[in-house]
N, C-alpha and C. Protein backbone atom coordinates (compact mmCIF):
# COMPACT_ATOMS: atom_id res chain seq x y z
N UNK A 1 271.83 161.55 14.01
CA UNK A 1 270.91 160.47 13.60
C UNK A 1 269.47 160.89 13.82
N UNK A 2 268.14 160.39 13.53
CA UNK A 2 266.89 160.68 12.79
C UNK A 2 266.60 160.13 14.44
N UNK A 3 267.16 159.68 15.20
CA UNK A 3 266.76 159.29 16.70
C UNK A 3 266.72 160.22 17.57
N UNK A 4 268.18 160.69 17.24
CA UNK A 4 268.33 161.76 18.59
C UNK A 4 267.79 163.18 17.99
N UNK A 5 267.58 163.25 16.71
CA UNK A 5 266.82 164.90 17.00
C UNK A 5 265.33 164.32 17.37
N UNK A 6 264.41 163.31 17.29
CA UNK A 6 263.59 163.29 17.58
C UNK A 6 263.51 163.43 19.16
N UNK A 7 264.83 162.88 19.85
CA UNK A 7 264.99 162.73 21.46
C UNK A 7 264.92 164.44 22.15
N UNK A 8 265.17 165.20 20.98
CA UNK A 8 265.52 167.12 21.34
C UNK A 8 263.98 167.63 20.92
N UNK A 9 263.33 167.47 19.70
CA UNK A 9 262.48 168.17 19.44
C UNK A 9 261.30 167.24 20.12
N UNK A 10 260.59 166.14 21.06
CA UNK A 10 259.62 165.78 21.54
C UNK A 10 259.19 166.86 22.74
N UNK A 11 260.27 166.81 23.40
CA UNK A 11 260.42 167.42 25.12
C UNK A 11 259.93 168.84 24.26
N UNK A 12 260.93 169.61 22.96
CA UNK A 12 260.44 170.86 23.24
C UNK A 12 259.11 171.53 22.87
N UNK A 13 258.29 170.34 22.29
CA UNK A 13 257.09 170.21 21.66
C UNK A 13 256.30 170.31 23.10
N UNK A 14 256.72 169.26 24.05
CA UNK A 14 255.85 169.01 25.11
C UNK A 14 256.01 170.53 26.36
N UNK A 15 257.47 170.93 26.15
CA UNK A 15 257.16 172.25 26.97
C UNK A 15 256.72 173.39 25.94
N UNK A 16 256.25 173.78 24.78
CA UNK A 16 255.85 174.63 23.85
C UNK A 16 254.17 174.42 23.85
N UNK A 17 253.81 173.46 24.37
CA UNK A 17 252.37 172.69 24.69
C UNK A 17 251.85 173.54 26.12
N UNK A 18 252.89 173.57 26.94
CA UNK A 18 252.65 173.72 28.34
C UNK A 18 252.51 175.15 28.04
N UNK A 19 253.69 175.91 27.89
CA UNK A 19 253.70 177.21 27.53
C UNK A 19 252.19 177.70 27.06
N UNK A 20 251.83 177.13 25.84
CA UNK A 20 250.38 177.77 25.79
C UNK A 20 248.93 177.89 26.28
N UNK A 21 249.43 176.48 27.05
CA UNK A 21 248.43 176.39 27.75
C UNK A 21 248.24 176.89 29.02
N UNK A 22 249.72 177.10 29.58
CA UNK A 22 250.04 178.53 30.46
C UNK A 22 249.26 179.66 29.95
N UNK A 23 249.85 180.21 28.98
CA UNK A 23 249.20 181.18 28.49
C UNK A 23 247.88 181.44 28.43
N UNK A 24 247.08 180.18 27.70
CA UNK A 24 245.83 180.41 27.58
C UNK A 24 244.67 180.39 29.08
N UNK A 25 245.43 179.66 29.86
CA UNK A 25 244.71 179.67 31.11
C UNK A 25 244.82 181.46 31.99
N UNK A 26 245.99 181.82 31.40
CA UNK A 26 246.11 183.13 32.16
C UNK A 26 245.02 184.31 31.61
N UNK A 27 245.50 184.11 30.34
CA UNK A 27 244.21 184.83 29.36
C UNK A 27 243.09 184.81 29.90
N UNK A 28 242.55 183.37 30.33
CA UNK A 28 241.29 182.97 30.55
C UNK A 28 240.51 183.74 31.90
N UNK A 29 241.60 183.53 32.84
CA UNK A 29 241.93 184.41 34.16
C UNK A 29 241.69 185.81 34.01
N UNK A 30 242.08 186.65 33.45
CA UNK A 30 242.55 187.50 32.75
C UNK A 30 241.02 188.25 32.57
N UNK A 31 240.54 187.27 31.90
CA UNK A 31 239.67 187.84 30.96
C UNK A 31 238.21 187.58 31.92
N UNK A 32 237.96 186.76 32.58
CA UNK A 32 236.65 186.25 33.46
C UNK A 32 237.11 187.29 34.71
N UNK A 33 238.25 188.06 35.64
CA UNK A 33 238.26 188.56 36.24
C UNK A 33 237.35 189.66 36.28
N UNK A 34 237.77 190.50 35.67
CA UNK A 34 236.45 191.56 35.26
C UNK A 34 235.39 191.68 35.03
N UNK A 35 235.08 190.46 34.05
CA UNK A 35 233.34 189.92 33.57
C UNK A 35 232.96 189.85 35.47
N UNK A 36 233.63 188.73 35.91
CA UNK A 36 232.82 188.29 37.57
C UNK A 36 232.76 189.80 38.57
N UNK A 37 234.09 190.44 38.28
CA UNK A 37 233.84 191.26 39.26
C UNK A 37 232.69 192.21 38.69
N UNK A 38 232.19 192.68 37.78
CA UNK A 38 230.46 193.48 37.21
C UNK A 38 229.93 192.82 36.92
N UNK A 39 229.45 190.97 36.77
CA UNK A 39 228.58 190.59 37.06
C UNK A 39 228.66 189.42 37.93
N UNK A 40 229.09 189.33 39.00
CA UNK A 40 229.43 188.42 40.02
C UNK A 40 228.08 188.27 41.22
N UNK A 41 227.72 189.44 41.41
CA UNK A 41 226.53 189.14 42.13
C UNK A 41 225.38 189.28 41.74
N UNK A 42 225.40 189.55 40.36
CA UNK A 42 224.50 188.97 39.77
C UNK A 42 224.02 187.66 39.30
N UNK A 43 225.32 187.16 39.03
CA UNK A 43 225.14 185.38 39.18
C UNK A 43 224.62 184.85 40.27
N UNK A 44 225.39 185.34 41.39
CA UNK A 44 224.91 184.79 42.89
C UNK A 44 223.60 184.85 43.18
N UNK A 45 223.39 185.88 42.98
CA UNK A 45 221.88 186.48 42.99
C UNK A 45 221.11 185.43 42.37
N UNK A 46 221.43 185.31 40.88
CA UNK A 46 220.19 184.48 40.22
C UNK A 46 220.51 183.01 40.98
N UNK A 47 221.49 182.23 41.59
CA UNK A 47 221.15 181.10 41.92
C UNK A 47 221.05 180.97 43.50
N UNK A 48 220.82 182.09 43.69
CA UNK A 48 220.16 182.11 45.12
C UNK A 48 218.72 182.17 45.46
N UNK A 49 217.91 182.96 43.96
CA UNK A 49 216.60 183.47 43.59
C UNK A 49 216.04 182.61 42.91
N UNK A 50 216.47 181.72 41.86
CA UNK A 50 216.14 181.21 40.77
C UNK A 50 215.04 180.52 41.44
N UNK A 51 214.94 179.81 42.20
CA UNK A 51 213.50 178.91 43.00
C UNK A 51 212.72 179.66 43.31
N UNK A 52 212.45 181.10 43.57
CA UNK A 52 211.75 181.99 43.83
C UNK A 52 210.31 181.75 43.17
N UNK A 53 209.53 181.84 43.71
CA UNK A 53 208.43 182.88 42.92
C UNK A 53 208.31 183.87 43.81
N UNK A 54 207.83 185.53 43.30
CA UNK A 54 207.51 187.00 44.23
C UNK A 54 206.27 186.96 43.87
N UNK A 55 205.95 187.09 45.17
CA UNK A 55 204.45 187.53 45.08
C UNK A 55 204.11 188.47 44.19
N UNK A 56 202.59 188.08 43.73
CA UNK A 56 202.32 189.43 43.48
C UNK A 56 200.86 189.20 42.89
N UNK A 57 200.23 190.39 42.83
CA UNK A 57 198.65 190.60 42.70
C UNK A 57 197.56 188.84 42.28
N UNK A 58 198.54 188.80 40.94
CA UNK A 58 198.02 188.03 39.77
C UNK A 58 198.53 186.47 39.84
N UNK A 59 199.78 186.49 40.79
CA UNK A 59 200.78 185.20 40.87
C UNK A 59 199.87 184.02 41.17
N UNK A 60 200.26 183.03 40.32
CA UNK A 60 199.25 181.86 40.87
C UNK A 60 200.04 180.23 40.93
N UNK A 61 200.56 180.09 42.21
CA UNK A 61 200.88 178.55 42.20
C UNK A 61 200.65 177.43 41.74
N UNK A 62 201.26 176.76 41.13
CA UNK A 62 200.26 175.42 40.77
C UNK A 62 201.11 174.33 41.50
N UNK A 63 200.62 172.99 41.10
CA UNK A 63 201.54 171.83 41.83
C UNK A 63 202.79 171.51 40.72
N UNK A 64 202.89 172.04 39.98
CA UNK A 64 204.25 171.99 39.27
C UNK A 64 205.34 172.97 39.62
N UNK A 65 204.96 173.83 40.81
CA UNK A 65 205.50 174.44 41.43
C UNK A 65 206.57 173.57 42.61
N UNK A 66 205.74 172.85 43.27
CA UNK A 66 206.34 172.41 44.16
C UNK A 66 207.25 171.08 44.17
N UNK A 67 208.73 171.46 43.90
CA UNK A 67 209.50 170.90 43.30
C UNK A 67 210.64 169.86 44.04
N UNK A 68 210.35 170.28 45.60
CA UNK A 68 211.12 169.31 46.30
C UNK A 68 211.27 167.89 46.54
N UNK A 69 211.76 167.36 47.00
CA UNK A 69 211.93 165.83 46.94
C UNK A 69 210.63 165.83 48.20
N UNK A 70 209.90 164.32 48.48
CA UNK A 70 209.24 164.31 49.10
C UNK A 70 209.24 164.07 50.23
N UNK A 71 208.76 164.07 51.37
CA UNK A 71 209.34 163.87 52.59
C UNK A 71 208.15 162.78 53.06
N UNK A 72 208.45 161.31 52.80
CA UNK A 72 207.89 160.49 52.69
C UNK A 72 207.05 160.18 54.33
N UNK A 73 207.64 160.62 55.21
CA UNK A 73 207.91 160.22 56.70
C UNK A 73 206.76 161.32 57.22
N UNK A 74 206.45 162.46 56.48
CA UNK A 74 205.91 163.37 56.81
C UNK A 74 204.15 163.08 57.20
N UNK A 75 203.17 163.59 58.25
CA UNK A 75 202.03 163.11 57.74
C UNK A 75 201.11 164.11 56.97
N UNK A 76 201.89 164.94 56.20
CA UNK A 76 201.23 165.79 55.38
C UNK A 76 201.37 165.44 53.98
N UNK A 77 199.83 165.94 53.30
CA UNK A 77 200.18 165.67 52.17
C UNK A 77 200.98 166.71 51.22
N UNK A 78 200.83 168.07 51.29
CA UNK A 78 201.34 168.92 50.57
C UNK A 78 201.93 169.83 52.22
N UNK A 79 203.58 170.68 51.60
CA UNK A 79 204.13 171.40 52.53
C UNK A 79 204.51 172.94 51.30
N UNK A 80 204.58 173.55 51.68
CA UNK A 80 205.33 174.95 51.20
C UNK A 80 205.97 175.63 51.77
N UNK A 81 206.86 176.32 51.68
CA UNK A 81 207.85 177.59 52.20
C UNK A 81 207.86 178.67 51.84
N UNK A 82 207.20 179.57 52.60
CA UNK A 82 207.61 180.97 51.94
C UNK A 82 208.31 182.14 53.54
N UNK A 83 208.31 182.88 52.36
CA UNK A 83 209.59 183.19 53.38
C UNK A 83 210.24 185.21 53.08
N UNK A 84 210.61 185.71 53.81
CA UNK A 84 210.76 187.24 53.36
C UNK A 84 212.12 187.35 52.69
N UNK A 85 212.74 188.05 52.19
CA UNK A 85 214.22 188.40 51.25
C UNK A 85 214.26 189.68 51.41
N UNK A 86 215.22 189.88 51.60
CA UNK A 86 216.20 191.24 51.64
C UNK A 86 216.81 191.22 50.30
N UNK A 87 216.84 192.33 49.39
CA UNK A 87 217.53 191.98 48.13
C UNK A 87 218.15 193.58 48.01
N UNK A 88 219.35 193.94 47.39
CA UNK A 88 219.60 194.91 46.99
C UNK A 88 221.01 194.99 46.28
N UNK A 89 221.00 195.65 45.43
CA UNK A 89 222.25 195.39 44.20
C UNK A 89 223.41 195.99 44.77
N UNK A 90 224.72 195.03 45.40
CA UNK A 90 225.56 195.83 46.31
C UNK A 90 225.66 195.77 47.39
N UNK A 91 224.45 195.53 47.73
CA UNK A 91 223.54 195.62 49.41
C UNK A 91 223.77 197.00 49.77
N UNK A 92 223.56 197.83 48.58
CA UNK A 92 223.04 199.24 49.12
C UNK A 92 222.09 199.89 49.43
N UNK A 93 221.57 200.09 50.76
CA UNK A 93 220.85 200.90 51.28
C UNK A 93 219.28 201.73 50.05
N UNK A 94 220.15 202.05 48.99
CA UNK A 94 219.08 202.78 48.32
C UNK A 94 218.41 202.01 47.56
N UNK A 95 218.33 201.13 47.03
CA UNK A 95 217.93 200.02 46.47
C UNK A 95 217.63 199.06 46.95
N UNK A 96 217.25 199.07 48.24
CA UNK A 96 216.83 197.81 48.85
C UNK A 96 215.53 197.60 48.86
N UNK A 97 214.72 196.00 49.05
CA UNK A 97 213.48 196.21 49.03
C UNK A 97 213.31 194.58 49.52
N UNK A 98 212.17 194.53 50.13
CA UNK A 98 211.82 193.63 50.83
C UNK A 98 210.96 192.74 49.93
N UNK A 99 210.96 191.51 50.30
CA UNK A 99 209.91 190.88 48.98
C UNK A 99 209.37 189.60 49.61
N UNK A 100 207.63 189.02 49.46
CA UNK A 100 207.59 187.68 49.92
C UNK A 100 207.48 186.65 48.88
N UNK A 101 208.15 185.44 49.00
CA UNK A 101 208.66 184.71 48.07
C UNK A 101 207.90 183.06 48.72
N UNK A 102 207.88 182.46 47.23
CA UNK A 102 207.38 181.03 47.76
C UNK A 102 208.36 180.21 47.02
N UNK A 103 209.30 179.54 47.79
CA UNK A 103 210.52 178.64 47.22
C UNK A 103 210.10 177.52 46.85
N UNK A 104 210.27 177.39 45.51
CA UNK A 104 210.21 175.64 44.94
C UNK A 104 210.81 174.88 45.08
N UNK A 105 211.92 174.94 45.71
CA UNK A 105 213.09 174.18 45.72
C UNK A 105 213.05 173.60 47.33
N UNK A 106 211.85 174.11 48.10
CA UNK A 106 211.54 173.62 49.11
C UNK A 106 210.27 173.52 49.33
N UNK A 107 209.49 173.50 48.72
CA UNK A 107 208.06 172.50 48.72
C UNK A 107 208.20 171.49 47.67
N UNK A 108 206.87 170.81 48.85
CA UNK A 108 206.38 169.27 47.66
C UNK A 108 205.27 168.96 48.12
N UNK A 109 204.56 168.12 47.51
CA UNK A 109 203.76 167.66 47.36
C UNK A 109 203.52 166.09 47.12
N UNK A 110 202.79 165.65 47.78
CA UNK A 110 202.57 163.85 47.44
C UNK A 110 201.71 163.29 46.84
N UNK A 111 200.07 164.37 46.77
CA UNK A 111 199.57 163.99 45.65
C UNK A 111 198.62 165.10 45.33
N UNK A 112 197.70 165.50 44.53
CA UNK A 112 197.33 166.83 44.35
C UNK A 112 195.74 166.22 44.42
N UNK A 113 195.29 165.21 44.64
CA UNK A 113 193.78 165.28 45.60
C UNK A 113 193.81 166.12 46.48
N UNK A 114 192.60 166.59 46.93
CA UNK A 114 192.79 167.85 47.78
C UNK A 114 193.01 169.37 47.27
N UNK A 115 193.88 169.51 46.78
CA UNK A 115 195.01 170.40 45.99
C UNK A 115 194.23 171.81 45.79
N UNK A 116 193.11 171.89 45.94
CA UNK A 116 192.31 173.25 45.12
C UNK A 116 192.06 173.73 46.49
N UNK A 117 191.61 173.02 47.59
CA UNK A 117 191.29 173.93 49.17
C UNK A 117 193.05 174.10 49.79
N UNK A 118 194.05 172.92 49.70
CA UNK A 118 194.86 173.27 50.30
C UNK A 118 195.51 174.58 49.37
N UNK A 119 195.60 174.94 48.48
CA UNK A 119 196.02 176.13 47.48
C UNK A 119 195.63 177.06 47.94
N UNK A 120 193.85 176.82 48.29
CA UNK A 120 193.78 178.38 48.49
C UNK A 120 194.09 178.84 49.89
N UNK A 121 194.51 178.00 50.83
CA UNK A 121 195.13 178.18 52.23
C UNK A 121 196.62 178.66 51.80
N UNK A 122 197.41 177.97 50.77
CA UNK A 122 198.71 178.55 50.52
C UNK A 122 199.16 180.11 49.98
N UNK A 123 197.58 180.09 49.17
CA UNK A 123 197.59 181.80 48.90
C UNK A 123 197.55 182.76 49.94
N UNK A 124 196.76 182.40 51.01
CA UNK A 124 196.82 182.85 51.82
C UNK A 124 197.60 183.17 52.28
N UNK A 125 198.28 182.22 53.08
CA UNK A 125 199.47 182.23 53.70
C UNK A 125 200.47 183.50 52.91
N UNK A 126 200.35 183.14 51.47
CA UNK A 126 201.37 183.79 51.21
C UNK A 126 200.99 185.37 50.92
N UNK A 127 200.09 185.73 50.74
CA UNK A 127 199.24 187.23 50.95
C UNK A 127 199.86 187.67 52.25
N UNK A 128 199.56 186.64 53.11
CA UNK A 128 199.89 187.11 54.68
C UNK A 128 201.60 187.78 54.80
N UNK A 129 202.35 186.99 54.06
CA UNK A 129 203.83 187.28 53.82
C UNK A 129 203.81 188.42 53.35
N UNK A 130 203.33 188.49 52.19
CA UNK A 130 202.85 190.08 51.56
C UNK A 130 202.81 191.30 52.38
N UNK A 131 201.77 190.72 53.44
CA UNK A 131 201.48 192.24 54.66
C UNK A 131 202.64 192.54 54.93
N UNK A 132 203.65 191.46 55.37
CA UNK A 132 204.62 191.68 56.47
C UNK A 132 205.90 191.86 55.34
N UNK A 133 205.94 192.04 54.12
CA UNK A 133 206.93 192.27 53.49
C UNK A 133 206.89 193.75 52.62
N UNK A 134 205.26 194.30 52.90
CA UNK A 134 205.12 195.69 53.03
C UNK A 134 205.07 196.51 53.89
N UNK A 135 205.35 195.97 55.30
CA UNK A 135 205.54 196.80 56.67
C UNK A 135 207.22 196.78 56.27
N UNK A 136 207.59 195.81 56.31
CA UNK A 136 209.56 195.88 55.83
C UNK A 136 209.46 197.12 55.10
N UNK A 137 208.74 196.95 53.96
CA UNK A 137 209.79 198.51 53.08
C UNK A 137 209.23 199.47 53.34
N UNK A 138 208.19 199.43 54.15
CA UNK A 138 207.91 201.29 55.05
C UNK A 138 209.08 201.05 56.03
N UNK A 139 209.48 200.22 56.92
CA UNK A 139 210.81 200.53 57.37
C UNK A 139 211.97 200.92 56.94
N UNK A 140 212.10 200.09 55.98
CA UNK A 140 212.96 201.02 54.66
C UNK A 140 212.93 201.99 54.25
N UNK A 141 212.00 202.29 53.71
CA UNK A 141 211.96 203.81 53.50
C UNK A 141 211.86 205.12 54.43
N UNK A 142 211.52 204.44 55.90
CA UNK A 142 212.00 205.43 56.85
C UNK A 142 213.05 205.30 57.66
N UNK A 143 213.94 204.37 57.36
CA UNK A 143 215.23 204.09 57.23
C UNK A 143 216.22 204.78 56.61
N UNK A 144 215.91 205.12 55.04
CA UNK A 144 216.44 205.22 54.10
C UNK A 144 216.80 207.09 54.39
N UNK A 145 215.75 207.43 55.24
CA UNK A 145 216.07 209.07 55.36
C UNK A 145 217.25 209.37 56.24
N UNK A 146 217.93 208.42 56.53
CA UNK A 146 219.16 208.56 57.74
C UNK A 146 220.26 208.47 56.66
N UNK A 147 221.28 209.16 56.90
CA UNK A 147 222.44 208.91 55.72
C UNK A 147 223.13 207.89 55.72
N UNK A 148 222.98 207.84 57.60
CA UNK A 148 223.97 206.75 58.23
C UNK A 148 223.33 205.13 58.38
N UNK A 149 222.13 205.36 58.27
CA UNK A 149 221.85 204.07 57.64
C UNK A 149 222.73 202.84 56.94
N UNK A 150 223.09 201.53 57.65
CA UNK A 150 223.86 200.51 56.66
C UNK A 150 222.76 199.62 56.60
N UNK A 151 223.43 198.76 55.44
CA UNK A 151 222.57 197.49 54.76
C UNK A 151 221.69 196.82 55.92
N UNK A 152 223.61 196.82 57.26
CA UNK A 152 222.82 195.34 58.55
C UNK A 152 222.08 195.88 59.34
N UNK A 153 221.95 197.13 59.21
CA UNK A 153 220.91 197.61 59.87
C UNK A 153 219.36 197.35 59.80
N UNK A 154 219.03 197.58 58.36
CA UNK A 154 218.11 197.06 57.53
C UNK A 154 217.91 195.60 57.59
N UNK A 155 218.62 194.12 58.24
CA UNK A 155 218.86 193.38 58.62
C UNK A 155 218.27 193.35 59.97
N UNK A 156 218.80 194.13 60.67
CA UNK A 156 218.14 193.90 62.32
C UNK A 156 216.75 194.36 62.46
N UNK A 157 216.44 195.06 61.28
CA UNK A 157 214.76 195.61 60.95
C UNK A 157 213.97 194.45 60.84
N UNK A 158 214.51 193.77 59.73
CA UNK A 158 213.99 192.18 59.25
C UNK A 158 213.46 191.60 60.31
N UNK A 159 214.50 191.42 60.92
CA UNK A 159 214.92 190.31 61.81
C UNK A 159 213.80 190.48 62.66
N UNK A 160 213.62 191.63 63.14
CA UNK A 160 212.37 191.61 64.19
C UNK A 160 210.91 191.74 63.67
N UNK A 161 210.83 191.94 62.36
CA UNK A 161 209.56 192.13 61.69
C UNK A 161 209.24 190.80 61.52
N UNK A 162 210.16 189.49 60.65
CA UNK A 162 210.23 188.07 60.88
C UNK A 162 209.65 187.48 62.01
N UNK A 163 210.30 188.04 63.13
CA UNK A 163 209.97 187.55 64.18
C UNK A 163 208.33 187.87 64.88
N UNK A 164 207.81 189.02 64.44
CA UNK A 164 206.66 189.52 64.65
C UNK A 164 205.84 188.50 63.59
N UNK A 165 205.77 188.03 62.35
CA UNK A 165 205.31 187.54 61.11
C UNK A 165 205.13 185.79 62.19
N UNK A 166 206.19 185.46 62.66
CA UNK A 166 206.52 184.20 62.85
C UNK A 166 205.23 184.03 64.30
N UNK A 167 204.94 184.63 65.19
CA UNK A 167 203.87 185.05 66.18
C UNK A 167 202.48 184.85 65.96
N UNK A 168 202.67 185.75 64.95
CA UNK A 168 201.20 186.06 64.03
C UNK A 168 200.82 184.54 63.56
N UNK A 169 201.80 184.00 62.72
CA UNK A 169 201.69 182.56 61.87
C UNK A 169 201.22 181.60 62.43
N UNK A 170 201.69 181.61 63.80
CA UNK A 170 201.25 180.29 64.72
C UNK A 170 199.39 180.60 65.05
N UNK A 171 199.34 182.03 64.95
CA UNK A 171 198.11 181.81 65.48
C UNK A 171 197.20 181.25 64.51
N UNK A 172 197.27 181.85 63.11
CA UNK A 172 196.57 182.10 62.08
C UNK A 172 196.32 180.52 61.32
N UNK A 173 197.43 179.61 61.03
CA UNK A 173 198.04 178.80 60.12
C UNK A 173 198.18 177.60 60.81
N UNK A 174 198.76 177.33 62.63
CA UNK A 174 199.60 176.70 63.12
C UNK A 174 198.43 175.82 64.28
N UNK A 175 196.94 176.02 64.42
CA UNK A 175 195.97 175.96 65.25
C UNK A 175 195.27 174.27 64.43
N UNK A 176 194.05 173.94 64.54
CA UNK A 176 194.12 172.77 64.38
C UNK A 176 192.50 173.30 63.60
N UNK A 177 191.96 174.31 63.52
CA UNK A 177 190.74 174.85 62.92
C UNK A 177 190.62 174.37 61.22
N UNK A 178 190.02 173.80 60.95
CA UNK A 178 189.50 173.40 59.67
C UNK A 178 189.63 174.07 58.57
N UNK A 179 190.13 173.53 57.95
CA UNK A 179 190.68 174.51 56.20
C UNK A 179 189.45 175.59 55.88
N UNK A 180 188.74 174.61 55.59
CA UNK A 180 187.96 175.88 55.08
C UNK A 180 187.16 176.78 56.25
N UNK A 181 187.08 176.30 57.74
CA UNK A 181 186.46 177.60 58.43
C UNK A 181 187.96 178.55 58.59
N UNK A 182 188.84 178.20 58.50
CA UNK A 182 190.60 179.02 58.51
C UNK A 182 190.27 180.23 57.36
N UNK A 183 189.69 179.50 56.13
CA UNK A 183 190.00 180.14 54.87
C UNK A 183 188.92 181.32 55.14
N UNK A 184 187.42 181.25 55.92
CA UNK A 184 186.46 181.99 56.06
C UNK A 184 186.68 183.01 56.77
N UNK A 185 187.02 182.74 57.65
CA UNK A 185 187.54 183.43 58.71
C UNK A 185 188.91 184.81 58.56
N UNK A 186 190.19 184.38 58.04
CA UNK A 186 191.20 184.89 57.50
C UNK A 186 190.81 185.71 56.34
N UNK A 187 190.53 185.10 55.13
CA UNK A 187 190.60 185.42 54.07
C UNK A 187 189.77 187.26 54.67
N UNK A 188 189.46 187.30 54.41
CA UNK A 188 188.63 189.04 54.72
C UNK A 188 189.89 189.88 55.32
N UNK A 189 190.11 189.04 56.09
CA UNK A 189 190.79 190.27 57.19
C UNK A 189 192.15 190.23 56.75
N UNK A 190 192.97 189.44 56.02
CA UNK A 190 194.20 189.39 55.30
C UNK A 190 193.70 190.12 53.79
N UNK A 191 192.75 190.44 53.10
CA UNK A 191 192.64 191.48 52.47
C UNK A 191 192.55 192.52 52.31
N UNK A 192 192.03 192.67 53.72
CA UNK A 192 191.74 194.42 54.26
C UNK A 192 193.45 194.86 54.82
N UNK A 193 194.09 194.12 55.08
CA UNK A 193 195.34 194.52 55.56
C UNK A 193 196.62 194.61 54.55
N UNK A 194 196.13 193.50 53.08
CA UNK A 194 197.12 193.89 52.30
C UNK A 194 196.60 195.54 51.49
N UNK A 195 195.46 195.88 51.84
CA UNK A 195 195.47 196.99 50.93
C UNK A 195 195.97 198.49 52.47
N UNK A 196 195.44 198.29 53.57
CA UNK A 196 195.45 199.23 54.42
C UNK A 196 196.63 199.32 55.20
N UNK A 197 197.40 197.80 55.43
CA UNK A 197 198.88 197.24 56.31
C UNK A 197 198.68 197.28 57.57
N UNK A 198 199.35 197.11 58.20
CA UNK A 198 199.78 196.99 59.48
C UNK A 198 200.71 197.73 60.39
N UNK A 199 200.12 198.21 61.45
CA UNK A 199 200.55 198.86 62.45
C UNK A 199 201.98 198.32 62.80
């Protein structure tokens, strides 16, 4: 009867369904395995970086930069983060390089009155990162002449150069001296050091 083959051919429709979609999920598996494993940390990479800006000569912040939620409670009007990175493809040793970065994804801002003196204190600041993220890759590179050199090694380099950067910061940044006698004062001597560095 026109009942019961429909009662035989539904089920084998519904496992002939499964089957391919077995299939196609394995395929899928299959096929993204390889893509992730040669570009897997490269993904990671970009959404670990993507908030980044890297310093550099010409780089120029604006307040559309600073992209964080606001921290209403705070009694500042504008905050920023910058901060040093270890980056290297692999985390191999020969390719490594130190970099100072200003994260958008962790500054904000509440209103941009002000905005042109506190900026040029943020450049600062972040020049200053600069020095200390070009003393990193002379460590690196006299690092790099050891064979036996590993990545975490290059890590425990950081770590104490950070910690030297973090010293420095309080004095420079962390004092209660007036923006612009800060900016008079600094600005010279954080130029002479991004071109000459630091001991």
């Amino acid at each position: 009867p026109p009942d019961r083959h429909k009662s035989y051919t539904k089920p084998l429709c519904i496992i002939m369904k499964r089957t391919n979609l077995l299939y196609f999920v394995l395929g899928l598996i299959i096929l993204l395995v390889p893509i992730w494993y040669i570009y897997g940390n490269d993904v990671k990479e970009y959404f670990q970086t993507k908030d980044y800006v890297y310093w550099s000569n010409d780089v120029s912040i604006t307040s559309a930069d600073y992209e964080a939620s606001i921290d209403r409670n705070s009694k500042f009007k504008i905050y920023w983060w910058h901060g040093l990175v270890l980056q290297a493809k692999d985390r191999k040793v020969i390719n490594a390089r130190a970099y100072a970065v200003f994260d958008k994804s962790k500054s904000w801002i509440k209103d941009t009155s002000g905005f042109e003196l506190s900026n040029r204190i943020q450049t600062l600041k972040f020049d200053f990162y600069q020095i200390y993220a070009q003393k990193f890759n002379q460590e690196i590179d006299k690092a790099r002449l050891n064979q036996n050199t590993k990545y975490e090694d290059l890590e425990s380099i950081g770590d104490k150069i950070y910690s030297d950067l973090k010293i420095q910061e309080k004095v420079i940044f962390d004092s209660y001296t007036d923006h612009e006698e800060r900016f008079q004062k600094w600005r010279p001597i954080i130029d002479s050091l991004l071109i000459h560095g630091i001991e």
